[in-house]
N, C-alpha and C. Protein backbone atom coordinates (compact mmCIF):
# COMPACT_ATOMS: atom_id res chain seq x y z
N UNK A 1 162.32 -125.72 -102.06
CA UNK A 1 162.39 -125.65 -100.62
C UNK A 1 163.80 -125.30 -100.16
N UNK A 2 164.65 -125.75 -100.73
CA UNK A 2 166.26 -125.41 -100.21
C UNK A 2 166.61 -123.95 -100.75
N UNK A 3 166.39 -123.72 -101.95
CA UNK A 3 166.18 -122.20 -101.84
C UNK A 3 165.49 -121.28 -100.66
N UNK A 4 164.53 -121.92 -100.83
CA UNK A 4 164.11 -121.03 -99.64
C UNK A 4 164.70 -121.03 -98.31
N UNK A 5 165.21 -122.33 -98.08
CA UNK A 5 165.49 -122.38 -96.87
C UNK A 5 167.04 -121.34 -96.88
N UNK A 6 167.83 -121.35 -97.98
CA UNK A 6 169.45 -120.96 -98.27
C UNK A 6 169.18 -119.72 -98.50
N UNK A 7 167.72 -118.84 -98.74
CA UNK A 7 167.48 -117.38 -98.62
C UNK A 7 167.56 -117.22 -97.46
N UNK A 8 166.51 -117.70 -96.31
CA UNK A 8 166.16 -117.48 -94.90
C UNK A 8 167.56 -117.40 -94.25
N UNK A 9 168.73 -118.29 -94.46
CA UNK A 9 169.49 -118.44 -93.66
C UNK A 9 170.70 -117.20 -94.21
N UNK A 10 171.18 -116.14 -95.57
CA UNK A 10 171.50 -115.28 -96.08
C UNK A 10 170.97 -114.47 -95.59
N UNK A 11 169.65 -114.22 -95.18
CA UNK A 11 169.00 -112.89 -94.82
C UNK A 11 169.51 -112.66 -92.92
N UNK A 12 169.32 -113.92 -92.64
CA UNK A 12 169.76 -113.79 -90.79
C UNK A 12 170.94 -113.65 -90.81
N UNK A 13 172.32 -114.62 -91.54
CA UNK A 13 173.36 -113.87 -91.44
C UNK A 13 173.74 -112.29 -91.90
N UNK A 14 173.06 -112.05 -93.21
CA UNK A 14 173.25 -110.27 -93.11
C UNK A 14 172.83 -109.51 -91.69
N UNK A 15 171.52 -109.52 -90.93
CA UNK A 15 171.00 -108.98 -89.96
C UNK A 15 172.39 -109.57 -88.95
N UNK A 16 172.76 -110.76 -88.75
CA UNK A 16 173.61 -110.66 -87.10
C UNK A 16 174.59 -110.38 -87.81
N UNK A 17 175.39 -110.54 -88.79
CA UNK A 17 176.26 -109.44 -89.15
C UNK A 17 176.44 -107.91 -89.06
N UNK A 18 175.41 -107.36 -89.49
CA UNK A 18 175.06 -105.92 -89.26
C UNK A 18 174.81 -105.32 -87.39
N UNK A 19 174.08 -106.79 -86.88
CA UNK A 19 174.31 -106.14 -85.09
C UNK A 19 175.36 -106.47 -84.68
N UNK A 20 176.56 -106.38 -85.20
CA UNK A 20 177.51 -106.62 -84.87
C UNK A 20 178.77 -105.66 -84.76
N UNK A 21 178.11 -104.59 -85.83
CA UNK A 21 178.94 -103.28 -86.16
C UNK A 21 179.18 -102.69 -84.62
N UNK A 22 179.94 -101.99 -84.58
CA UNK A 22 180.29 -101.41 -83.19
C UNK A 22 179.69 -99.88 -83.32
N UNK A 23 178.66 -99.58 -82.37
CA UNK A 23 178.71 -98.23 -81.96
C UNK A 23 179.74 -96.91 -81.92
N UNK A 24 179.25 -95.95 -81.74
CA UNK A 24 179.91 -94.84 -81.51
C UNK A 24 180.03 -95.22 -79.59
N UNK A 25 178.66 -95.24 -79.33
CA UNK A 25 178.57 -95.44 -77.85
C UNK A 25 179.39 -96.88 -77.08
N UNK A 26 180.42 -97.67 -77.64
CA UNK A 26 180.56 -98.81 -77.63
C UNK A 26 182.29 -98.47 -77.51
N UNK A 27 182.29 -97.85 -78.86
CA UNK A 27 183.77 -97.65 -79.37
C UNK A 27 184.53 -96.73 -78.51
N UNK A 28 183.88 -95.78 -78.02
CA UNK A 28 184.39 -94.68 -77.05
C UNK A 28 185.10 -95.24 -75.72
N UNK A 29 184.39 -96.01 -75.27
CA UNK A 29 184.80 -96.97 -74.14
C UNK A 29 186.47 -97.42 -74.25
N UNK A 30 186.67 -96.84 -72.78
CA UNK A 30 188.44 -97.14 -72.67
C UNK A 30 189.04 -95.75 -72.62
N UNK A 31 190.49 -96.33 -72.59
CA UNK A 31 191.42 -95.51 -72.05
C UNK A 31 192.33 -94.84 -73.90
N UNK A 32 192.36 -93.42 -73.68
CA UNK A 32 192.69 -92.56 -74.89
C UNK A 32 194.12 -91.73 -74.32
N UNK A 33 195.01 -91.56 -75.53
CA UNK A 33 195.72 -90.61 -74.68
C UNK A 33 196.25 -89.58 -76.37
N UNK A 34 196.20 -88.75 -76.31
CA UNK A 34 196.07 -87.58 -76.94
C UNK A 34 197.59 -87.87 -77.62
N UNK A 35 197.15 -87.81 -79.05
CA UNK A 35 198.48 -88.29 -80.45
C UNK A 35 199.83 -86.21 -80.14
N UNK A 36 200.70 -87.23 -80.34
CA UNK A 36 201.76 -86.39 -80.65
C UNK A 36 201.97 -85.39 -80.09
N UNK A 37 201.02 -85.34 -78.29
CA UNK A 37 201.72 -83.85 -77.79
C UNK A 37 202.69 -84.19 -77.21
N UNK A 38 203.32 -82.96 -76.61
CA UNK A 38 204.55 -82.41 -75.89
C UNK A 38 204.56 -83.09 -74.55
N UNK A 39 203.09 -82.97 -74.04
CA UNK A 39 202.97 -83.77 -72.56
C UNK A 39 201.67 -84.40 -72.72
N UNK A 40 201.64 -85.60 -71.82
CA UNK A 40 201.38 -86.99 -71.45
C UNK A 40 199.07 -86.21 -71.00
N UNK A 41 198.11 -86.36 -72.12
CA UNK A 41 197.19 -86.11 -71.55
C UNK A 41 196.19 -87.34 -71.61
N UNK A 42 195.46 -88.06 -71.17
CA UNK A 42 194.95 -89.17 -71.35
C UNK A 42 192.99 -88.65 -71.25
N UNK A 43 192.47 -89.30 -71.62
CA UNK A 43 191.01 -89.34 -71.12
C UNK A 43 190.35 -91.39 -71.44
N UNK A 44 189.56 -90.94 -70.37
CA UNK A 44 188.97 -92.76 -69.91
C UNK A 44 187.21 -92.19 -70.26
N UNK A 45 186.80 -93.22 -71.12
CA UNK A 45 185.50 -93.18 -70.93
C UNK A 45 185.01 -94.61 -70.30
N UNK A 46 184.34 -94.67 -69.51
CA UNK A 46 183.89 -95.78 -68.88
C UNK A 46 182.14 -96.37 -69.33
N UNK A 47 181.57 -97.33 -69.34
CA UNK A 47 180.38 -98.14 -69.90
C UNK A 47 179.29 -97.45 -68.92
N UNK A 48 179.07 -96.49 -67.27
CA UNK A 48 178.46 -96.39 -66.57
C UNK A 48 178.32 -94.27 -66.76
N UNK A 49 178.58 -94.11 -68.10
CA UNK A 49 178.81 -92.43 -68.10
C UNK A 49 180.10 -91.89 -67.50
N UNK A 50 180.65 -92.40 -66.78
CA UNK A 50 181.86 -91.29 -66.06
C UNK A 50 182.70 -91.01 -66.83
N UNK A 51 183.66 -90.41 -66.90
CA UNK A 51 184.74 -89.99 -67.76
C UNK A 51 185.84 -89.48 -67.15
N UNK A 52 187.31 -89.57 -67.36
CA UNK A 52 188.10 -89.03 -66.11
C UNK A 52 189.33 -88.25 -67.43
N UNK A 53 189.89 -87.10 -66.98
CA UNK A 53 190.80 -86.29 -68.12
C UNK A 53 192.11 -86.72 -67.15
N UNK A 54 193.14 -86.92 -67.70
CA UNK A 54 194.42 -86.83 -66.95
C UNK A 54 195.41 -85.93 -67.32
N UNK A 55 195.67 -84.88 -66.66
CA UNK A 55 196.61 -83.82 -67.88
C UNK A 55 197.83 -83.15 -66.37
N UNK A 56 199.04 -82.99 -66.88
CA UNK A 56 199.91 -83.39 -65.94
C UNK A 56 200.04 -84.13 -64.85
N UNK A 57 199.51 -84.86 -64.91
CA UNK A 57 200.07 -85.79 -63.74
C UNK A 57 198.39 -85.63 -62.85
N UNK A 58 197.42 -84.38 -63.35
CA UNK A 58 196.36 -84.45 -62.29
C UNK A 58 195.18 -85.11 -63.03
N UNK A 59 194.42 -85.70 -62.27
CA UNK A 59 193.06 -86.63 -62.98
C UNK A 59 191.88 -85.61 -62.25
N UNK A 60 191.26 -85.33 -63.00
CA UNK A 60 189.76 -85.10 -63.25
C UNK A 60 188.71 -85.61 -63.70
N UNK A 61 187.54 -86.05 -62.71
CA UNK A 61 186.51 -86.94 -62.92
C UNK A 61 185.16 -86.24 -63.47
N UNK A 62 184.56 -86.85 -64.01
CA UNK A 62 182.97 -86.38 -64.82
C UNK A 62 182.04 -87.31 -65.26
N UNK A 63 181.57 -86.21 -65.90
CA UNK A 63 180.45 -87.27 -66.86
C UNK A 63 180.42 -86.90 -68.30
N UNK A 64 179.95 -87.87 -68.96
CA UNK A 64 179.48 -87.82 -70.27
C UNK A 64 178.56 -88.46 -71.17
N UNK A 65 178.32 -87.97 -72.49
CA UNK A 65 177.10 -88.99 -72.86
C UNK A 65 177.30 -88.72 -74.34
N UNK A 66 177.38 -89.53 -75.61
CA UNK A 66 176.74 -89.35 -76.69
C UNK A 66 176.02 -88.58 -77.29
N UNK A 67 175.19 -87.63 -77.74
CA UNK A 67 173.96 -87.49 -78.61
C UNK A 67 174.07 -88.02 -80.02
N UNK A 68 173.70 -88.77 -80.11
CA UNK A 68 173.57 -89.20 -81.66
C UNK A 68 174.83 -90.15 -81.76
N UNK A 69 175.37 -89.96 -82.96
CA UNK A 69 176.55 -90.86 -83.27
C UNK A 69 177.83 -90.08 -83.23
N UNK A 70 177.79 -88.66 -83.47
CA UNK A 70 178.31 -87.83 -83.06
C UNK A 70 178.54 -86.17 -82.21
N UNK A 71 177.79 -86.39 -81.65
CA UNK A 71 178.31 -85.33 -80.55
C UNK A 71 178.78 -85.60 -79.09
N UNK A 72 179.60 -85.27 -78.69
CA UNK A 72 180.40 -85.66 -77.08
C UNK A 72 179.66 -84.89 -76.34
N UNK A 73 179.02 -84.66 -75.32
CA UNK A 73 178.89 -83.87 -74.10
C UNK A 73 179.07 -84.33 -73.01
N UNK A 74 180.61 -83.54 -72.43
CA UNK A 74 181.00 -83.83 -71.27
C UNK A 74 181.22 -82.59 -70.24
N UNK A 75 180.95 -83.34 -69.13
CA UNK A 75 181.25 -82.22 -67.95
C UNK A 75 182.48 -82.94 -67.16
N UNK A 76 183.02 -81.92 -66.83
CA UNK A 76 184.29 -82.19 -66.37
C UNK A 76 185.04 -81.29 -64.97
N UNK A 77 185.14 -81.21 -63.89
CA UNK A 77 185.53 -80.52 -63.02
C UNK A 77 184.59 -79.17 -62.99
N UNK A 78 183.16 -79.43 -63.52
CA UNK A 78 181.31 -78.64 -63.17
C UNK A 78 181.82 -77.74 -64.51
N UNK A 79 182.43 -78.07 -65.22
CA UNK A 79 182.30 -77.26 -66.98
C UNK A 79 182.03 -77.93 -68.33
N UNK A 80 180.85 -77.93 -68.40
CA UNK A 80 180.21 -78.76 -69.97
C UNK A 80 180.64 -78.53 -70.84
N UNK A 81 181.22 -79.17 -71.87
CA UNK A 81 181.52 -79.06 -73.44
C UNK A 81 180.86 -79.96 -74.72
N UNK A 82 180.80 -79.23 -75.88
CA UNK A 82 180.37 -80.04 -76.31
C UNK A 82 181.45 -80.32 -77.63
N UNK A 83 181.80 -81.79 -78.34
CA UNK A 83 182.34 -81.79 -79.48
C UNK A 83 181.46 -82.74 -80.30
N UNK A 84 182.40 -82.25 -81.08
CA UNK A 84 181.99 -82.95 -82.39
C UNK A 84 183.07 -84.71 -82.24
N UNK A 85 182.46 -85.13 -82.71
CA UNK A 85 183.39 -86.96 -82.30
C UNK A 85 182.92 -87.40 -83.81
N UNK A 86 184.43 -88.39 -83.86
CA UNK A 86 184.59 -89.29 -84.72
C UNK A 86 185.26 -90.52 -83.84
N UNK A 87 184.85 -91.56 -83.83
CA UNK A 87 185.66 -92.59 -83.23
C UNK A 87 186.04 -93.80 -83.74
N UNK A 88 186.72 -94.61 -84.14
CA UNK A 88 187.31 -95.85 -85.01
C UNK A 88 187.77 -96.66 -83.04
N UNK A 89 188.41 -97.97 -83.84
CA UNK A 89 188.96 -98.68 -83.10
C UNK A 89 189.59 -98.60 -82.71
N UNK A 90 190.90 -97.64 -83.21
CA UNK A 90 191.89 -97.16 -82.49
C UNK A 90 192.09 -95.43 -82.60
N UNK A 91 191.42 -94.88 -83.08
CA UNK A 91 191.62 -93.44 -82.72
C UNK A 91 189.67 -92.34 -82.71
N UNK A 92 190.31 -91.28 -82.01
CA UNK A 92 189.46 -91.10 -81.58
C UNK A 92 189.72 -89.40 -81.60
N UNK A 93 188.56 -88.65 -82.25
CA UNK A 93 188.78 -87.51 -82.81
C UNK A 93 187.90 -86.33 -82.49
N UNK A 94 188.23 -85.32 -81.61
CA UNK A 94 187.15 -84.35 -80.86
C UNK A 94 187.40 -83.07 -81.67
N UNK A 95 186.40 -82.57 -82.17
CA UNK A 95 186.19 -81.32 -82.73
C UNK A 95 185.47 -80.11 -81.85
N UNK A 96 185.83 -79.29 -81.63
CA UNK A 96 184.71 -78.17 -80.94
C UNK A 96 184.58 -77.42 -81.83
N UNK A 97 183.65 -76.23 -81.02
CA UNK A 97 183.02 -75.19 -81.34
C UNK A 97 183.81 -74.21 -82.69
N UNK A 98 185.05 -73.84 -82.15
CA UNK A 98 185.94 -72.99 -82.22
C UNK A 98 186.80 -74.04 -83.79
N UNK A 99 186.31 -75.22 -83.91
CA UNK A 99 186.85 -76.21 -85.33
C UNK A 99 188.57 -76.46 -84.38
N UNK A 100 188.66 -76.58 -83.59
CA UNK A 100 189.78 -77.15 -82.73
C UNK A 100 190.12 -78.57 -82.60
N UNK A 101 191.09 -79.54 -83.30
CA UNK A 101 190.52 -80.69 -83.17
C UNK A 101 191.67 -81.40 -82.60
N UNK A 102 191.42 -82.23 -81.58
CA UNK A 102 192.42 -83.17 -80.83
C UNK A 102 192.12 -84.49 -81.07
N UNK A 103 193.13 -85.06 -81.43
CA UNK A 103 193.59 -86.69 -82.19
C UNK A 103 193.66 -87.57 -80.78
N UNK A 104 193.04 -88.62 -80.38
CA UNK A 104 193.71 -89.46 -79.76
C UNK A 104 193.74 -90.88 -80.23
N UNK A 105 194.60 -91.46 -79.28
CA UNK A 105 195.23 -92.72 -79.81
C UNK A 105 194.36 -93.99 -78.74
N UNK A 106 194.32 -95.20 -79.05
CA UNK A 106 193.70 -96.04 -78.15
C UNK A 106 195.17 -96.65 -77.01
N UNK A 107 194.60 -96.64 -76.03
CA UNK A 107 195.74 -96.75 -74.99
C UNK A 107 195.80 -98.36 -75.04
């Protein structure tokens, strides 16, 4: 019986362990600002879709969404893009079309 019971209770901690992993859709959330350029560009993803770019000093508002675990599609000042995404806890990695890829950092 204690076996069994010391399986049951191994099997639920693996499962709430595992819902515990963080999303792509989770991790994106927050404020980014673009590794090692010359000038100051930031992007915000917010929990409600919006998304805002900050690039000299001007902010631009949008939207965006996930597909899958990795693809970005965002619209941004009425122009859609799509990348390719990698995202960790602290950095955050957009690929396009063109294999163009911009590094950011967690703000």
């Amino acid at each position: 019986m204690k076996a069994k019971v010391s399986t049951i209770m191994a099997v639920g901690l693996a499962l709430l362990a595992s819902a515990c992993v963080s999303s792509p859709q989770s991790m994106i959330l927050g404020k980014w600002e673009v590794e090692g350029a010359p000038l100051k560009m930031t992007a915000e993803f917010d929990r409600d879709g919006t998304a805002k770019m900050t690039i000299f000093g001007q902010t631009v508002q949008g939207a965006y969404k996930l597909n899958g675990d990795n693809e970005l599609v965002w619209t941004l000042n009425g122009q859609t893009t799509k990348a390719k995404v990698t995202v960790t806890a602290t950095e955050l990695e957009l690929t396009n079309d063109a294999n163009q890829t911009v590094k950011y950092q967690r703000k």
